[in-house]
PDB file of N, CA and C in Angstrom:
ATOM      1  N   UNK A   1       0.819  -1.192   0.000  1.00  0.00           N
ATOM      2  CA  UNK A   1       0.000   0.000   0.000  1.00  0.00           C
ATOM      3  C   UNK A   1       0.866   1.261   0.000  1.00  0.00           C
ATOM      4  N   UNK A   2       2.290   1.588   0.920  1.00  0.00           N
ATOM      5  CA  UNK A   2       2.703   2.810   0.956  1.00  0.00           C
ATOM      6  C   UNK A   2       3.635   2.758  -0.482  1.00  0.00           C
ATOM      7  N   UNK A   3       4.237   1.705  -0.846  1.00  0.00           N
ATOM      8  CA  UNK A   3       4.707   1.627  -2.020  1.00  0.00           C
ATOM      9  C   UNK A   3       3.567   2.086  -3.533  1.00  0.00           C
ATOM     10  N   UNK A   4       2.167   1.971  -3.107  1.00  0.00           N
ATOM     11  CA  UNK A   4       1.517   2.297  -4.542  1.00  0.00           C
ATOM     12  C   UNK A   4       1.395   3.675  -4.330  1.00  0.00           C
ATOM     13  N   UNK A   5       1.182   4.431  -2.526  1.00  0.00           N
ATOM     14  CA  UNK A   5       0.834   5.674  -2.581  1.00  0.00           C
ATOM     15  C   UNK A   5       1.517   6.355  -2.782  1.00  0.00           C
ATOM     16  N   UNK A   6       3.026   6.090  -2.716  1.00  0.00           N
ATOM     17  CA  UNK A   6       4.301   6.650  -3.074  1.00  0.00           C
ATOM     18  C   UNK A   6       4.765   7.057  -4.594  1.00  0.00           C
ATOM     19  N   UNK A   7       3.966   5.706  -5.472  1.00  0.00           N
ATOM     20  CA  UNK A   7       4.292   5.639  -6.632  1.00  0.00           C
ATOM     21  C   UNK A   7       3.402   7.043  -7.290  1.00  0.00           C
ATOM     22  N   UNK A   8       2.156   7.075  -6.476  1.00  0.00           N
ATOM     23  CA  UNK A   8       0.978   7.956  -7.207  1.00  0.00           C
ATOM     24  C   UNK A   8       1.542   8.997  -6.905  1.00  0.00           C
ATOM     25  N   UNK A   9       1.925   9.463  -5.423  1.00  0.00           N
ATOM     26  CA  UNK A   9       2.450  10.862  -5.740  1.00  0.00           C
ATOM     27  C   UNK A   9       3.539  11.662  -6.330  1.00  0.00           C
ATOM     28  N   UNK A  10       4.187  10.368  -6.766  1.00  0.00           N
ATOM     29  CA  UNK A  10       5.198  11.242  -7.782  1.00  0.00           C
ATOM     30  C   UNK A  10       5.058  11.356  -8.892  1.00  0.00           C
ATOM     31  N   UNK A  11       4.139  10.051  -9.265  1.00  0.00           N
ATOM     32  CA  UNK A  11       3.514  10.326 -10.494  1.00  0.00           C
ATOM     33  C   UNK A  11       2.639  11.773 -10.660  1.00  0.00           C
ATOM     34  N   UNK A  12       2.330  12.158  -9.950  1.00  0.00           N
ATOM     35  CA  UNK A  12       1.662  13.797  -9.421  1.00  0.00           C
ATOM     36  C   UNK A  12       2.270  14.390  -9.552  1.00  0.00           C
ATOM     37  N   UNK A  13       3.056  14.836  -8.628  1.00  0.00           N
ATOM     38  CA  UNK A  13       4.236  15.420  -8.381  1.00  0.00           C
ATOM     39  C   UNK A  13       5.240  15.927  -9.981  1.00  0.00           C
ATOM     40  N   UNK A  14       5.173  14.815 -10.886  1.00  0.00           N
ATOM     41  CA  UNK A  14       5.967  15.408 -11.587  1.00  0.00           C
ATOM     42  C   UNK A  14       4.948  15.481 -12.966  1.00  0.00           C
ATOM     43  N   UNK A  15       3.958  15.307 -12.750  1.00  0.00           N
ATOM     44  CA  UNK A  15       2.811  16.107 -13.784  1.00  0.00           C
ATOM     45  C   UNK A  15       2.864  17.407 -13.375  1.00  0.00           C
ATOM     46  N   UNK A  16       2.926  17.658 -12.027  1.00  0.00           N
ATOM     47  CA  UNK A  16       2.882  19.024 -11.902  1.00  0.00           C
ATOM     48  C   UNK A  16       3.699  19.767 -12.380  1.00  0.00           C
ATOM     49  N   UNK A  17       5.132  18.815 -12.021  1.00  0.00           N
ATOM     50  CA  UNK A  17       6.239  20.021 -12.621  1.00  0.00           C
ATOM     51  C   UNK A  17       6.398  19.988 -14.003  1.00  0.00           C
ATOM     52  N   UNK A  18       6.116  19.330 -14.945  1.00  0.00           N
ATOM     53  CA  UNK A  18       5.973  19.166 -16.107  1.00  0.00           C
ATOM     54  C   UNK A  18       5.020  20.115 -16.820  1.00  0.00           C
ATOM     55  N   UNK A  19       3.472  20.376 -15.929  1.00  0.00           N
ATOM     56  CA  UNK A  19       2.578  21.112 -16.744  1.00  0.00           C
ATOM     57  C   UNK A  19       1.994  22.181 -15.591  1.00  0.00           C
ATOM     58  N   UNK A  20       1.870  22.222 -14.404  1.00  0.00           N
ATOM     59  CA  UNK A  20       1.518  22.981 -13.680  1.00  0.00           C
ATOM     60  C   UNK A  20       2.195  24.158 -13.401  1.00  0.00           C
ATOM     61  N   UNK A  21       1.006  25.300 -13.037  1.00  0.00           N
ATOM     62  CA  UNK A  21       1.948  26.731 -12.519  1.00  0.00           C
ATOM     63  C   UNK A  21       2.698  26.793 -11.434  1.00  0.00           C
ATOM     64  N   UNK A  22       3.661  27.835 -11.506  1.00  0.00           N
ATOM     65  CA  UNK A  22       4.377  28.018 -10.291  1.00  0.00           C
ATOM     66  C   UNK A  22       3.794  27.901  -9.216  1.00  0.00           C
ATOM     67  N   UNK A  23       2.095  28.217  -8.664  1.00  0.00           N
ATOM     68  CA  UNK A  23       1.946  27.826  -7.873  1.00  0.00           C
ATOM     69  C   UNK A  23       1.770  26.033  -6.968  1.00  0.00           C
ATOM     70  N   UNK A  24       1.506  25.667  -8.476  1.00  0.00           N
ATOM     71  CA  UNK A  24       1.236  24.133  -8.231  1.00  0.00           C
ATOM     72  C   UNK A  24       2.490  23.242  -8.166  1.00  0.00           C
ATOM     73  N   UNK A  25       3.644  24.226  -9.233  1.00  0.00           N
ATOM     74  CA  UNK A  25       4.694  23.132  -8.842  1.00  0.00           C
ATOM     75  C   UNK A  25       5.257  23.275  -7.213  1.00  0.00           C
ATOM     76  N   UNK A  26       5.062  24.474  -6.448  1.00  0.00           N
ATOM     77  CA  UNK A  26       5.274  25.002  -5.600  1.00  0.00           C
ATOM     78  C   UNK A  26       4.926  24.024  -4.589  1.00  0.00           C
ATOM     79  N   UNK A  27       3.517  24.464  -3.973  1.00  0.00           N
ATOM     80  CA  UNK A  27       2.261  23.361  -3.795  1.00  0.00           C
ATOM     81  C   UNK A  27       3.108  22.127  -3.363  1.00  0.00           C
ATOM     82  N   UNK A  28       3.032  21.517  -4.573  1.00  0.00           N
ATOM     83  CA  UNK A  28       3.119  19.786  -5.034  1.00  0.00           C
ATOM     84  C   UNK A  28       4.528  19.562  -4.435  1.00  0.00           C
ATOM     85  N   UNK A  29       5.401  20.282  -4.369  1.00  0.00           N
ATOM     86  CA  UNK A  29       6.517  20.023  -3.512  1.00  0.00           C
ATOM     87  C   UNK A  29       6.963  20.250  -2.254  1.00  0.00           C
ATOM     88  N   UNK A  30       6.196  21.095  -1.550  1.00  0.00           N
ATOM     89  CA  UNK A  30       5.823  21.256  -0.142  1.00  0.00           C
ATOM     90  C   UNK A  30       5.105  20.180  -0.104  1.00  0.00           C
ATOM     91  N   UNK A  31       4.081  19.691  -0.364  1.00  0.00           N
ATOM     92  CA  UNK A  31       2.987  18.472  -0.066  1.00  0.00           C
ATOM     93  C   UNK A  31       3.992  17.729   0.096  1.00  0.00           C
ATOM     94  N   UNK A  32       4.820  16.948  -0.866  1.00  0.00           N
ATOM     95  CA  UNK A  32       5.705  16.112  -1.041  1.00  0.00           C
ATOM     96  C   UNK A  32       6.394  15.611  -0.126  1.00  0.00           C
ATOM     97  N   UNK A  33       7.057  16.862   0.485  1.00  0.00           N
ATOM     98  CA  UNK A  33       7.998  16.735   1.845  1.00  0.00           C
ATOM     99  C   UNK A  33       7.207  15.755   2.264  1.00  0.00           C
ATOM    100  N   UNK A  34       5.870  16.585   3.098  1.00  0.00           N
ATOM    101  CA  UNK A  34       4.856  16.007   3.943  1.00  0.00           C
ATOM    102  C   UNK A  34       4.719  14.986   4.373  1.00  0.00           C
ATOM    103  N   UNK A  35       4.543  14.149   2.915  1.00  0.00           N
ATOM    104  CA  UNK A  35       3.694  13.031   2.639  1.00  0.00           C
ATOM    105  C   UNK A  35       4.825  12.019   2.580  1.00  0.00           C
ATOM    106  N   UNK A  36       6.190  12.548   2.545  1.00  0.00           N
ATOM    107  CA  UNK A  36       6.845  11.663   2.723  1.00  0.00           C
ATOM    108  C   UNK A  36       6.876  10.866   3.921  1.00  0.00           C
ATOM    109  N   UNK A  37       6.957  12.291   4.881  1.00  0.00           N
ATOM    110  CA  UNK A  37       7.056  12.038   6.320  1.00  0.00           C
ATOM    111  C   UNK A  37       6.034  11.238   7.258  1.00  0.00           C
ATOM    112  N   UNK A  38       5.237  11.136   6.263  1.00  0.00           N
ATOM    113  CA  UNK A  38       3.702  10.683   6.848  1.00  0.00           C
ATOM    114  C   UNK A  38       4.175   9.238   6.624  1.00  0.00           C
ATOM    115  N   UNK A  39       4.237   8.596   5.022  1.00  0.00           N
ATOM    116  CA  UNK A  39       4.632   7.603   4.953  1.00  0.00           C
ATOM    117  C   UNK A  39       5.538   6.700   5.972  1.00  0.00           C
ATOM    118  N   UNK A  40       6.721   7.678   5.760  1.00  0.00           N
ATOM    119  CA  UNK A  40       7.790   7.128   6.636  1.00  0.00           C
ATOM    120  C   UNK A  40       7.076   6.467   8.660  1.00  0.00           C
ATOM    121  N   UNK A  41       6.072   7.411   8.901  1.00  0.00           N
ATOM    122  CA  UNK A  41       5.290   7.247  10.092  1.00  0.00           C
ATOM    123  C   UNK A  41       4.626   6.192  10.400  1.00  0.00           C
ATOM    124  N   UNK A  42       3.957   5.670   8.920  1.00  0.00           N
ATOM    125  CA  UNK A  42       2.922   4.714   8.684  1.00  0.00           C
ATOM    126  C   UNK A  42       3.452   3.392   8.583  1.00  0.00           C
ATOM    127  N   UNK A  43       4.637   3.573   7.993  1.00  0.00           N
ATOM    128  CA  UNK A  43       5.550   1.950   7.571  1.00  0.00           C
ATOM    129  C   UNK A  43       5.605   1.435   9.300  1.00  0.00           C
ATOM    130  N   UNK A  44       5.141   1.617  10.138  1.00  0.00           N
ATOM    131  CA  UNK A  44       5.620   1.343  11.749  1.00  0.00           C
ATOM    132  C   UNK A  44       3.694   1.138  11.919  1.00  0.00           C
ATOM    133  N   UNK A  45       2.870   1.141  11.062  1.00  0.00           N
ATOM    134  CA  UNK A  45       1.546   0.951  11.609  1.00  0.00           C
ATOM    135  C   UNK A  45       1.521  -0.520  10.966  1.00  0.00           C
ATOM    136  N   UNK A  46       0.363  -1.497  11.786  1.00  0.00           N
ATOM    137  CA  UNK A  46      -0.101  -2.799  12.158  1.00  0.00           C
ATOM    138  C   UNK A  46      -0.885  -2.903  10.912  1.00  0.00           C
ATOM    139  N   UNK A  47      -2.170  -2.003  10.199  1.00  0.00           N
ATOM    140  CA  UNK A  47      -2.731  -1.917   9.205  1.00  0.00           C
ATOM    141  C   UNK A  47      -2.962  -0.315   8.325  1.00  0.00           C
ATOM    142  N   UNK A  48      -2.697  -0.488   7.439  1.00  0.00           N
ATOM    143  CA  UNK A  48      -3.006   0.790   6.704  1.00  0.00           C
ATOM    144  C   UNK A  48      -4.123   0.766   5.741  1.00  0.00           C
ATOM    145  N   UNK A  49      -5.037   2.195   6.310  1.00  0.00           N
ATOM    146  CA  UNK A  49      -6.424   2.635   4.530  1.00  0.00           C
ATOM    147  C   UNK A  49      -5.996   3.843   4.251  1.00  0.00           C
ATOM    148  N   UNK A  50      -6.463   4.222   3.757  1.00  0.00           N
ATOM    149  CA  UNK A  50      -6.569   5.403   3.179  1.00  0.00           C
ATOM    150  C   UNK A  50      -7.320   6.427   4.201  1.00  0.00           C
ATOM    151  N   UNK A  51      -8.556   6.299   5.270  1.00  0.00           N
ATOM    152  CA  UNK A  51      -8.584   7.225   6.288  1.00  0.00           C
ATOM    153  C   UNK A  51      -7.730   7.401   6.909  1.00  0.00           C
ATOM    154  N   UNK A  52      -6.562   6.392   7.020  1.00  0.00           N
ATOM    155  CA  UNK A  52      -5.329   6.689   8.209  1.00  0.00           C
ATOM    156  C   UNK A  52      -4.753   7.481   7.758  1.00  0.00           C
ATOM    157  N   UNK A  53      -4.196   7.472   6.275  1.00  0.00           N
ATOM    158  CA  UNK A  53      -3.314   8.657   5.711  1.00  0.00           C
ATOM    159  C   UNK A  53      -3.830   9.890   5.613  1.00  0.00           C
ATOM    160  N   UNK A  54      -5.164  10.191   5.210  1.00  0.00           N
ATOM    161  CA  UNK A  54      -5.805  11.030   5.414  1.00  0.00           C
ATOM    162  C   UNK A  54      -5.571  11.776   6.568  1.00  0.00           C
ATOM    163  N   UNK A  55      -5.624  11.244   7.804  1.00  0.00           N
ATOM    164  CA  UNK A  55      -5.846  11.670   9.129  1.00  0.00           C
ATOM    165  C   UNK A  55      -4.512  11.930   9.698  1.00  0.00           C
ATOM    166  N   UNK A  56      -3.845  11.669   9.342  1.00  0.00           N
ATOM    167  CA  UNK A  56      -1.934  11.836   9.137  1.00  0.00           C
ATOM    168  C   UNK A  56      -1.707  12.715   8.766  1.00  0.00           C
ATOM    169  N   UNK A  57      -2.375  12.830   7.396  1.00  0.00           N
ATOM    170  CA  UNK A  57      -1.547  14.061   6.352  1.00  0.00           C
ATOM    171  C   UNK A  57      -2.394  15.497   7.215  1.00  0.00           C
ATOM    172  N   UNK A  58      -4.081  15.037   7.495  1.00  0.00           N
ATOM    173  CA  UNK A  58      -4.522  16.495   8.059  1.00  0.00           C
ATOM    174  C   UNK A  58      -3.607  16.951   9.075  1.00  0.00           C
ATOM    175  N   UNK A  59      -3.028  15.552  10.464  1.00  0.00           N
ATOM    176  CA  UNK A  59      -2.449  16.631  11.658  1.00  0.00           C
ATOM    177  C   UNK A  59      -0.977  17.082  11.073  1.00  0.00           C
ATOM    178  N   UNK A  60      -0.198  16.650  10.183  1.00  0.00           N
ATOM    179  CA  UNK A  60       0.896  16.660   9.798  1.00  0.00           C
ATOM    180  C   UNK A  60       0.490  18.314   8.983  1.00  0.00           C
ATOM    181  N   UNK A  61      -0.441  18.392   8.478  1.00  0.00           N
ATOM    182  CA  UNK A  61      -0.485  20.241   7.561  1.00  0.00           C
ATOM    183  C   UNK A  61      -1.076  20.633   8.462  1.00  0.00           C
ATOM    184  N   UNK A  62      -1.470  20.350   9.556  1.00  0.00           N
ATOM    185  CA  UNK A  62      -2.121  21.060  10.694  1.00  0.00           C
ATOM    186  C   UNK A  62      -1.144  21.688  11.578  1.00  0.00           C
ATOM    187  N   UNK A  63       0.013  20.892  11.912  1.00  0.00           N
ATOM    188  CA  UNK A  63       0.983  21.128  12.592  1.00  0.00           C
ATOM    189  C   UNK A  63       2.094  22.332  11.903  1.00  0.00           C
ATOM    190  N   UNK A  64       2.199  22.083  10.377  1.00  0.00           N
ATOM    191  CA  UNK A  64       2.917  23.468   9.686  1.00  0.00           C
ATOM    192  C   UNK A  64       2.304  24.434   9.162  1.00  0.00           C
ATOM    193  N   UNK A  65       1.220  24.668   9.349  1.00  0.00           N
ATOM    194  CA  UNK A  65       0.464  25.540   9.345  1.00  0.00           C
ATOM    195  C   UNK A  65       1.127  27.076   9.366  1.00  0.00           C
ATOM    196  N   UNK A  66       1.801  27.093  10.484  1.00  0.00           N
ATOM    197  CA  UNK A  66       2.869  28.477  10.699  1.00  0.00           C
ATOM    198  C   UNK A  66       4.075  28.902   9.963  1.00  0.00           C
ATOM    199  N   UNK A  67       4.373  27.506   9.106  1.00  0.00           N
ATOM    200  CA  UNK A  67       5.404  27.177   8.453  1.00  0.00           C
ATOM    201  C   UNK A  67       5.021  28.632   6.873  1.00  0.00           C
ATOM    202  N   UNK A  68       3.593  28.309   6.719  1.00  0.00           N
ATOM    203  CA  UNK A  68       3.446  29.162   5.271  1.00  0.00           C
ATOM    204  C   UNK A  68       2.543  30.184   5.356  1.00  0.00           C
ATOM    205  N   UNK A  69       2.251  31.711   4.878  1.00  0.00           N
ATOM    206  CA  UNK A  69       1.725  32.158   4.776  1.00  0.00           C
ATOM    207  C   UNK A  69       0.232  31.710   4.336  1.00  0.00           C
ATOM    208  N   UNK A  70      -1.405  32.406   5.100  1.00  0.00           N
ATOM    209  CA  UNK A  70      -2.655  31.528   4.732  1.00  0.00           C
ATOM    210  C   UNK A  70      -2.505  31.250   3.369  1.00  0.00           C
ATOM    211  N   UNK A  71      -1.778  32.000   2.515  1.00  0.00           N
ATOM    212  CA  UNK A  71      -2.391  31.742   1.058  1.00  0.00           C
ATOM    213  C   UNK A  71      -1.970  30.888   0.634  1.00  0.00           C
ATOM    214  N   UNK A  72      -0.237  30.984   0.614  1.00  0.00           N
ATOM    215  CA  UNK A  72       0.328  29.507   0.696  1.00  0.00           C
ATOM    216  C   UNK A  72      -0.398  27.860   0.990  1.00  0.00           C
ATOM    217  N   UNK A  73      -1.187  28.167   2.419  1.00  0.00           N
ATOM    218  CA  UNK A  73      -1.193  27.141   2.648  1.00  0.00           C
ATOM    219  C   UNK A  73      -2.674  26.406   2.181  1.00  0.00           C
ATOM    220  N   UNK A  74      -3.035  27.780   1.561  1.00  0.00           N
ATOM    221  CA  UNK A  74      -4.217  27.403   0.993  1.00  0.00           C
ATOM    222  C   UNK A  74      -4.311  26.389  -0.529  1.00  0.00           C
ATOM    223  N   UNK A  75      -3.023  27.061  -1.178  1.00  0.00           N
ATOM    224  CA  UNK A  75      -2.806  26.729  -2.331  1.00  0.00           C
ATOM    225  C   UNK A  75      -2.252  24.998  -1.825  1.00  0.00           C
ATOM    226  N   UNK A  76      -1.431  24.741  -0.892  1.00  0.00           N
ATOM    227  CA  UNK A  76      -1.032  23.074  -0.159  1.00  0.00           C
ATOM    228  C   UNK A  76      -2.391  22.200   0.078  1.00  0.00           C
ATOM    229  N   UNK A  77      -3.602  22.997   0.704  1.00  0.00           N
ATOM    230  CA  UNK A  77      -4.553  22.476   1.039  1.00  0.00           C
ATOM    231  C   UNK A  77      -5.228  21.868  -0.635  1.00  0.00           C
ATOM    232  N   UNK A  78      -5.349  22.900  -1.349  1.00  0.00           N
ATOM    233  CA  UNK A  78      -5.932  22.145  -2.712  1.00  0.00           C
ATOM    234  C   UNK A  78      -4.749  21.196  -3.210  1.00  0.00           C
ATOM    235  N   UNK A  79      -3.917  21.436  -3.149  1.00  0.00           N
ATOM    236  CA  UNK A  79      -2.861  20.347  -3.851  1.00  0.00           C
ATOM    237  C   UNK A  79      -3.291  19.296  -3.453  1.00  0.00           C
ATOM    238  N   UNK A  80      -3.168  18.713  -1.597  1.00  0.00           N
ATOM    239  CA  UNK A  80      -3.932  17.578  -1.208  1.00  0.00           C
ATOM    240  C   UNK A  80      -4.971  17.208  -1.783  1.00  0.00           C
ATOM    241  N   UNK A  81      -5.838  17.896  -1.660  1.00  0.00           N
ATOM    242  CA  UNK A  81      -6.928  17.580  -1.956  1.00  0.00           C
ATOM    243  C   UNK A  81      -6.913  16.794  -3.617  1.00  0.00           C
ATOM    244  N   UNK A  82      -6.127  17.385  -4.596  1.00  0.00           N
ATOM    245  CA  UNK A  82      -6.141  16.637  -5.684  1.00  0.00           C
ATOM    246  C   UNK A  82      -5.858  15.418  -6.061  1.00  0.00           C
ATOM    247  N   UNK A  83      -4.326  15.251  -4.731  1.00  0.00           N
ATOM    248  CA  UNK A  83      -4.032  14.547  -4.862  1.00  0.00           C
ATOM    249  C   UNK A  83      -4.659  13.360  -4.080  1.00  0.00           C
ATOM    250  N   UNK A  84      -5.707  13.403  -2.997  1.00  0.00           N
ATOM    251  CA  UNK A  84      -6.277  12.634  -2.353  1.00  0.00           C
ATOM    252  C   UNK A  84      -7.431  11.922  -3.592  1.00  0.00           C
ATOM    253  N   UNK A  85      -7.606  12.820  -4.572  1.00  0.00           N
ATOM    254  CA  UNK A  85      -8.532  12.200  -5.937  1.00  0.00           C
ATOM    255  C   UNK A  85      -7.523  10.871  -6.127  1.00  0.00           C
ATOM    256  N   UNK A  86      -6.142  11.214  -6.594  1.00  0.00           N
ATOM    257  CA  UNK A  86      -5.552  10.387  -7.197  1.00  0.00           C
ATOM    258  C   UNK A  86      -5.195   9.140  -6.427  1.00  0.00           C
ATOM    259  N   UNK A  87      -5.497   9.234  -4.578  1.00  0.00           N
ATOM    260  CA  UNK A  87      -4.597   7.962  -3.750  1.00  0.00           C
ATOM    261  C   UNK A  87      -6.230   7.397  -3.519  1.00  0.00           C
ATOM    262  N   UNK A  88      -7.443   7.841  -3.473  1.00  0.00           N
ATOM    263  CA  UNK A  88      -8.082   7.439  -3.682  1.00  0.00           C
ATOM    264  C   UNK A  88      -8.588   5.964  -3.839  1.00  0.00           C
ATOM    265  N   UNK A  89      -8.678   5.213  -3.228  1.00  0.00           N
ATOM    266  CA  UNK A  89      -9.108   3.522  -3.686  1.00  0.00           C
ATOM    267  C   UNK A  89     -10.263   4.106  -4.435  1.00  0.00           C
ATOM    268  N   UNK A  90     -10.177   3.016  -5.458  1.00  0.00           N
ATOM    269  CA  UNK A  90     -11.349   2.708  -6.821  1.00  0.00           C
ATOM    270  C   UNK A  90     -12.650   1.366  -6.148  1.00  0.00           C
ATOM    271  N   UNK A  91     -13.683   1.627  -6.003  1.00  0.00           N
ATOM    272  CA  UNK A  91     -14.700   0.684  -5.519  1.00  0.00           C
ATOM    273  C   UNK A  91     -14.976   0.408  -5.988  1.00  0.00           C
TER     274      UNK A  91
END
């Protein structure tokens, strides 16, 4: 599982930098850090879904919050969010 979510966000990650604006390549690489760190957190959990990462990644941008100006972190908040389309399980 952290190996496919890993795979998706770079697959993201470098759509962005490939076709996205400065703000998104911006964005998408702050997220990045993040989500690394989240991962790295999760490889030490018993079972992993997709609400866990979810709930990771919220206290983890919750916690740097101070780190970016609101607008900044507004523009991080939609990045997630896109990218939560893409880690998404298919039903």
């Amino acid at each position: 599982m952290l190996e496919r979510w890993d795979k998706i966000c770079q697959n993201w990650v470098n759509h962005q930098l490939e076709h996205g604006s400065d703000d998104e390549v911006f964005s998408s690489g702050y997220l990045q850090g993040h989500f690394a760190v989240v991962l790295s957190h999760l490889e030490q959990q018993p079972q992993l879904d997709f609400p866990l990462l979810q709930a990771q990644m919220a206290q983890n941008l919750e916690q740097a919050k101070s780190e970016l100006a609101p607008e900044d972190m507004a523009l991080v908040s939609n990045a997630w969010q896109q990218l939560c389309e893409q880690l998404q399980p298919t039903t």
